[in-house]
N, C-alpha and C. Protein backbone atom coordinates (compact mmCIF):
# COMPACT_ATOMS: atom_id res chain seq x y z
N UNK A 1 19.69 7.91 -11.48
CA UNK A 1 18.26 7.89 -11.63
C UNK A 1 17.66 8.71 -10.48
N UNK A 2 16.58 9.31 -11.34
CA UNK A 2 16.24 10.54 -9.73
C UNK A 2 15.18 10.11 -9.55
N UNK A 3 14.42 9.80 -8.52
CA UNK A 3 13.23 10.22 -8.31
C UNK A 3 11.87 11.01 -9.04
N UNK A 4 12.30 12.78 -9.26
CA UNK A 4 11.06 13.51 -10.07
C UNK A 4 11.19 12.90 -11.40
N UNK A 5 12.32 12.50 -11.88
CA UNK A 5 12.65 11.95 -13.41
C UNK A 5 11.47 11.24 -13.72
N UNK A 6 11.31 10.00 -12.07
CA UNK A 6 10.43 8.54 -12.47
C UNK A 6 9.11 8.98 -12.57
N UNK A 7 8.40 10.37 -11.67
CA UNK A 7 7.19 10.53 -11.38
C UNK A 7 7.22 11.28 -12.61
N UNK A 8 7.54 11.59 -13.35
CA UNK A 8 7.09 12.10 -14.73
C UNK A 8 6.74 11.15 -16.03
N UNK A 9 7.64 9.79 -15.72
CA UNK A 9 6.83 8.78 -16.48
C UNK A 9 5.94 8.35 -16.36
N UNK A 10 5.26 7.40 -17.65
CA UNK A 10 4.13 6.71 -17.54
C UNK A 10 4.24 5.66 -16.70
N UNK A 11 3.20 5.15 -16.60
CA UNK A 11 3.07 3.46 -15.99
C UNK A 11 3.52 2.50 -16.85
N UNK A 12 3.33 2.70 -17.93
CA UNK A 12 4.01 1.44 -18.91
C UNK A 12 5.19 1.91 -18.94
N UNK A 13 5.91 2.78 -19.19
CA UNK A 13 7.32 3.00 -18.94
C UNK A 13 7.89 2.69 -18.04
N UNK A 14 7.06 2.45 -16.70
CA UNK A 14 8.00 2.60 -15.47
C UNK A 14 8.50 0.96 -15.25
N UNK A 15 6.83 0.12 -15.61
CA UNK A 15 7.10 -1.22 -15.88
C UNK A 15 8.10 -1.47 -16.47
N UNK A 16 8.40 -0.97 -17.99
CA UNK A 16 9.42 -1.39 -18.76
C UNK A 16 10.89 -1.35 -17.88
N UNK A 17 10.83 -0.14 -17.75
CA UNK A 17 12.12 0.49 -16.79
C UNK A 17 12.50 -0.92 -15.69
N UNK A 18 11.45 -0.89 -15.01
CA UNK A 18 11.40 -2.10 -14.14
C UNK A 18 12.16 -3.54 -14.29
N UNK A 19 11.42 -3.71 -15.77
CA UNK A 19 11.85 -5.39 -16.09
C UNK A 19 13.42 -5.05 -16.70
N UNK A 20 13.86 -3.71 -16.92
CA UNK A 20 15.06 -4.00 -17.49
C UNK A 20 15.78 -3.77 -16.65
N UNK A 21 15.64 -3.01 -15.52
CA UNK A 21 16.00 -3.30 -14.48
C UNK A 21 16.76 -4.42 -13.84
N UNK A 22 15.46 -5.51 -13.43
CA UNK A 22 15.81 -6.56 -13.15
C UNK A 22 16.65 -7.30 -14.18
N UNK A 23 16.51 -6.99 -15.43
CA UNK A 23 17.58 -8.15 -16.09
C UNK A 23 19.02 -7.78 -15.92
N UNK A 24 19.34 -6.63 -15.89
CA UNK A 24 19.89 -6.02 -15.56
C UNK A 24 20.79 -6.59 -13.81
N UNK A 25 20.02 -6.55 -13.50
CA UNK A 25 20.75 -6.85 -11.88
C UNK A 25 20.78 -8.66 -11.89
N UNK A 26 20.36 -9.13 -12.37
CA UNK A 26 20.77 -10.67 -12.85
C UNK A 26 21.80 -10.76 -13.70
N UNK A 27 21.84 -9.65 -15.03
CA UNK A 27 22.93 -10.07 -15.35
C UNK A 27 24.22 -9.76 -14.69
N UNK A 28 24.27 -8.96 -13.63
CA UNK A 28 25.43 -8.59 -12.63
C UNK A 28 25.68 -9.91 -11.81
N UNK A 29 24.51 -10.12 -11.17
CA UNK A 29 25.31 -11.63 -10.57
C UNK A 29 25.22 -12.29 -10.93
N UNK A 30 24.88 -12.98 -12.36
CA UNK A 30 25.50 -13.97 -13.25
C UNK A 30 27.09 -13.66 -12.85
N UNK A 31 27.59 -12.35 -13.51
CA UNK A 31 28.36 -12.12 -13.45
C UNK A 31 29.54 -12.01 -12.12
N UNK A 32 29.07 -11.69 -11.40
CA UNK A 32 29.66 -11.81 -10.05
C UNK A 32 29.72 -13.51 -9.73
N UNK A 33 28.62 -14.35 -9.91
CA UNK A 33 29.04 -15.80 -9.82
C UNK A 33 30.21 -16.44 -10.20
N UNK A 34 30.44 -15.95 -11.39
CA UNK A 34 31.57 -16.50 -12.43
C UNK A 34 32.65 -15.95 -12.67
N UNK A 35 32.49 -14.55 -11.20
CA UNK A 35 33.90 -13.82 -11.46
C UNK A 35 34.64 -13.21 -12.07
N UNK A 36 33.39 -12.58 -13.32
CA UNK A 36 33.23 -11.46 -14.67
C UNK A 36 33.14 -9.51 -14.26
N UNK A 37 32.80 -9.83 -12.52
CA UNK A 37 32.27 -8.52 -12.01
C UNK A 37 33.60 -7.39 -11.69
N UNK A 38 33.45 -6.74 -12.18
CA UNK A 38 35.10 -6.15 -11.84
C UNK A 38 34.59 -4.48 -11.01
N UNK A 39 32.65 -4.19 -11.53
CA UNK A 39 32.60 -3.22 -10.40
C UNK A 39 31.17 -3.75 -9.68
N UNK A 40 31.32 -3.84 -8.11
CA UNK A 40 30.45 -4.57 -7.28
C UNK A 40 29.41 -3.84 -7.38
N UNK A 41 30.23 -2.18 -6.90
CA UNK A 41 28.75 -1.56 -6.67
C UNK A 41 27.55 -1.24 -7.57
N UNK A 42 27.97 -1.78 -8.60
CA UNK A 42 26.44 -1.90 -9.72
C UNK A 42 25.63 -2.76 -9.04
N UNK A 43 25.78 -3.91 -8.62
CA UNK A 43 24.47 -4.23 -7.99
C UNK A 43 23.72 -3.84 -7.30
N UNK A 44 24.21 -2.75 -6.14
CA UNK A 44 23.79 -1.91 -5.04
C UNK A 44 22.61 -1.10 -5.99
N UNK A 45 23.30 -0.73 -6.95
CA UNK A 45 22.55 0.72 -7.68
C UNK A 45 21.88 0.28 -8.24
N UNK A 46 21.67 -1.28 -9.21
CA UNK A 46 20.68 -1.51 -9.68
C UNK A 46 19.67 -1.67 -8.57
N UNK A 47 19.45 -2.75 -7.55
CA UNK A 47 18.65 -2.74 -6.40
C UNK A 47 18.19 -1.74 -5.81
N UNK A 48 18.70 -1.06 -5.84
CA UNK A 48 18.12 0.85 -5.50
C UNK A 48 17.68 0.82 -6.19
N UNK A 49 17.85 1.55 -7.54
CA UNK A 49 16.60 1.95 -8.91
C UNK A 49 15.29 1.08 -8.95
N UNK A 50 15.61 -0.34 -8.48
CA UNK A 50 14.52 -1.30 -8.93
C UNK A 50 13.50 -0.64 -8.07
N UNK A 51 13.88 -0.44 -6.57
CA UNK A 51 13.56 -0.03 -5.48
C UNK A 51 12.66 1.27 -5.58
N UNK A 52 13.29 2.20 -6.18
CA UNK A 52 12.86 3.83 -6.58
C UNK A 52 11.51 3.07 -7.53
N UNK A 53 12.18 2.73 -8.44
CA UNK A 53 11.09 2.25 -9.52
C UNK A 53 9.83 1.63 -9.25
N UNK A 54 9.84 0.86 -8.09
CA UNK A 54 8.36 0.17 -7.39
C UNK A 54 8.04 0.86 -6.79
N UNK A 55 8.65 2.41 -6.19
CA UNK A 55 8.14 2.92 -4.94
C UNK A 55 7.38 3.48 -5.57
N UNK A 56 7.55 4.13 -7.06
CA UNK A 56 6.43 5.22 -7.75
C UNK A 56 5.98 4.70 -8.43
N UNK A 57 5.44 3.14 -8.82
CA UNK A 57 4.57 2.35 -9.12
C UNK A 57 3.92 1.97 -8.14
N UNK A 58 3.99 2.23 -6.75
CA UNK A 58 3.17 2.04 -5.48
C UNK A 58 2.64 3.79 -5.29
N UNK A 59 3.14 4.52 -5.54
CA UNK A 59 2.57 5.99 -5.24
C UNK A 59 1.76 6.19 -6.36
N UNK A 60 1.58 5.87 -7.73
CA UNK A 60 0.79 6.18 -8.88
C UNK A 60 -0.31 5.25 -8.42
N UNK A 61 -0.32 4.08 -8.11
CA UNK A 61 -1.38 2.88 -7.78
C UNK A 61 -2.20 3.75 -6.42
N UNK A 62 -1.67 4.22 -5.66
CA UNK A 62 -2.69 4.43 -4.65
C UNK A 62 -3.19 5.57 -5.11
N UNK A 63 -2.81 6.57 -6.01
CA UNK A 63 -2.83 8.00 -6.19
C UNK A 63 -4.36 7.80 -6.85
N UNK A 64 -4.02 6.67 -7.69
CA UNK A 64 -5.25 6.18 -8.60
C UNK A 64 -6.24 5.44 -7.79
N UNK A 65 -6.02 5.19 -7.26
CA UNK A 65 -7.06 4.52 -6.22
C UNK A 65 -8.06 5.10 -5.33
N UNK A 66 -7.64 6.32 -5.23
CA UNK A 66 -8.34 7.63 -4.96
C UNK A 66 -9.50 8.27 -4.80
């Protein structure tokens, strides 16, 4: 996931992106709880993206604020 990729979406996309995101990184440590996880570093990368993903829902919000 890049960066210019995210600033070319919408706001409702980015939300979406967002919440699937997060289900996404829950369902990893579900998985990691129960010892289903066989690659760790997906959680890292989901938590990054979520991360990327709020940062340009915080840069569109102030942009608009303007």
């Amino acid at each position: 996931m890049n960066a210019n990729d995210l600033r070319e979406k919408t706001v409702d996309e980015l939300r979406d992106q967002l919440a699937n995101l997060k289900k996404e990184s829950f369902n990893l440590r579900f998985q990691q709880a129960t010892g289903q996880l066989e690659n760790t570093a997906g959680i890292k990368a989901a938590r990054r993206n979520a991360a990327r993903v709020k940062t340009i829902l915080n840069e569109k919000a102030a942009a608009a604020a303007e």
